[in-house]
Protein backbone atom coordinates (compact mmCIF):
# COMPACT_ATOMS: atom_id res chain seq x y z
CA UNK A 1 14.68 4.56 1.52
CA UNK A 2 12.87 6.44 4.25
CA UNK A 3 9.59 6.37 5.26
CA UNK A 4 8.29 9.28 3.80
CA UNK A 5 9.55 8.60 0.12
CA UNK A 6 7.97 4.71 0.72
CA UNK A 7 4.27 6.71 1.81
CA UNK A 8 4.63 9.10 -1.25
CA UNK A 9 5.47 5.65 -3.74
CA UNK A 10 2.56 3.77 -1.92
CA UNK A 11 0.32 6.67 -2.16
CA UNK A 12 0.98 6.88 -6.54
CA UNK A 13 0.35 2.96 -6.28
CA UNK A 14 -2.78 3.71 -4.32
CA UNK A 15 -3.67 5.98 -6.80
CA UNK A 16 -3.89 3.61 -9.41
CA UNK A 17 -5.77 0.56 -7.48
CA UNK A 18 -8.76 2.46 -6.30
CA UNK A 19 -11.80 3.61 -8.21
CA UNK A 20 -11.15 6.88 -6.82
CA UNK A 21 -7.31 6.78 -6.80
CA UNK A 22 -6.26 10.57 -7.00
CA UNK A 23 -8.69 10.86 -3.63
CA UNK A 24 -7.54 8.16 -1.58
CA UNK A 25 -3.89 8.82 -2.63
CA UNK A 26 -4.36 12.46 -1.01
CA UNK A 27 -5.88 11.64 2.45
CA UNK A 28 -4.13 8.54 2.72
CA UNK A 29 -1.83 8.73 5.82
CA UNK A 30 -0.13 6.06 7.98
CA UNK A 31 -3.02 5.43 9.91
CA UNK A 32 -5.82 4.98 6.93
CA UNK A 33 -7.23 1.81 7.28
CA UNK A 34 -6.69 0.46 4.10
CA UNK A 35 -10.83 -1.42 3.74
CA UNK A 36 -12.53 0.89 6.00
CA UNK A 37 -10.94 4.43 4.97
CA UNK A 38 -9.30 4.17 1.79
CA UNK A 39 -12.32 1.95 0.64
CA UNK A 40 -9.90 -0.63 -1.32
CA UNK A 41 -11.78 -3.76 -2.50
CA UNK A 42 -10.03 -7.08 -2.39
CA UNK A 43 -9.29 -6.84 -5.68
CA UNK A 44 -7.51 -3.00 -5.40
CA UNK A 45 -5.37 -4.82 -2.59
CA UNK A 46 -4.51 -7.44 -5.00
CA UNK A 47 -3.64 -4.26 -7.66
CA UNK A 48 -1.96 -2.52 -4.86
CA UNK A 49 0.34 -6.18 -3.95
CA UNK A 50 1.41 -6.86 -7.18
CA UNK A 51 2.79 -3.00 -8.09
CA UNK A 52 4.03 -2.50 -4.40
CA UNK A 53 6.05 -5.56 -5.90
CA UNK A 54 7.35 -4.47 -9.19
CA UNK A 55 8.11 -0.98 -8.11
CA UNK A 56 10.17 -2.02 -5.08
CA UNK A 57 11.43 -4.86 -6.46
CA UNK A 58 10.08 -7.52 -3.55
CA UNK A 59 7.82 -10.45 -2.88
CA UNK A 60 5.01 -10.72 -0.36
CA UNK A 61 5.14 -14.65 -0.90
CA UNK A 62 3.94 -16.25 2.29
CA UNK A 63 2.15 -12.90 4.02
CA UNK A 64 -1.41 -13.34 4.66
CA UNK A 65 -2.97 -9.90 3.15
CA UNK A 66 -4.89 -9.40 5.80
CA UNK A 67 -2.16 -8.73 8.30
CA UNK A 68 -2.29 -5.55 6.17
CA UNK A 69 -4.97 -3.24 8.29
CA UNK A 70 -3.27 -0.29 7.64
CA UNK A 71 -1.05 2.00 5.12
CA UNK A 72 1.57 2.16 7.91
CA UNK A 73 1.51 -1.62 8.22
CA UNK A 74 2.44 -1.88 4.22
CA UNK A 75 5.00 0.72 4.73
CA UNK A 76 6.44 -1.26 7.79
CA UNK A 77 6.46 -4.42 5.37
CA UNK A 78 7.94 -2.46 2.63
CA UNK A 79 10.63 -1.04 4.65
CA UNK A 80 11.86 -4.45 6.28
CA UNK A 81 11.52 -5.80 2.89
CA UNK A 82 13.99 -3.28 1.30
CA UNK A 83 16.79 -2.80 4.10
C-alpha cells in the first residue's frame, strides 16, 4: 500500500475521531501535528488507534501513543506495520 492511499485511509479515520472530522480530514497533511493542528483530544487518538486497527488489520500493542506527534509518524507506523 503506498503512502498516499495510507494518508487518504487515515484522513476518512480522522474524519470520524474529531469533533470537526470533515475539517481536519481536509487540511490534514503529513506534517499536521496531530494535538496541536488537527486539535485531536486524547480520546479522538484513542478513536483514531482502535479504527487505524480494524481497517488495516494491525496492533499498536506495546507503542506509547505519544511517539505519535504527527500524521506522517502514524503513516510511518502504518506502513512498517503492513509490509
Amino acid at each position: 500500500m503506498t503512502r498516499e492511499e495510507i494518508t487518504e485511509k487515515l484522513r476518512n479515520i480522522l474524519a470520524s475521531a474529531a469533533d470537526d472530522g470533515a475539517e481536519i480530514a481536509e487540511r490534514a497533511t503529513e506534517d499536521s501535528d496531530l494535538a496541536a493542528d488537527l486539535g485531536l483530544s486524547s480520546i479522538g487518538v484513542l478513536l483514531m488507534v482502535i479504527a487505524i486497527e480494524e481497517r488495516f488489520g494491525i496492533k499498536f500493542g506495546n507503542v506509547r501513543l505519544g511517539s505519535f506527534r504527527t500524521v506522517g509518524d502514524v503513516v510511518d507506523y502504518i506502513q512498517k506495520s503492513t509490509a
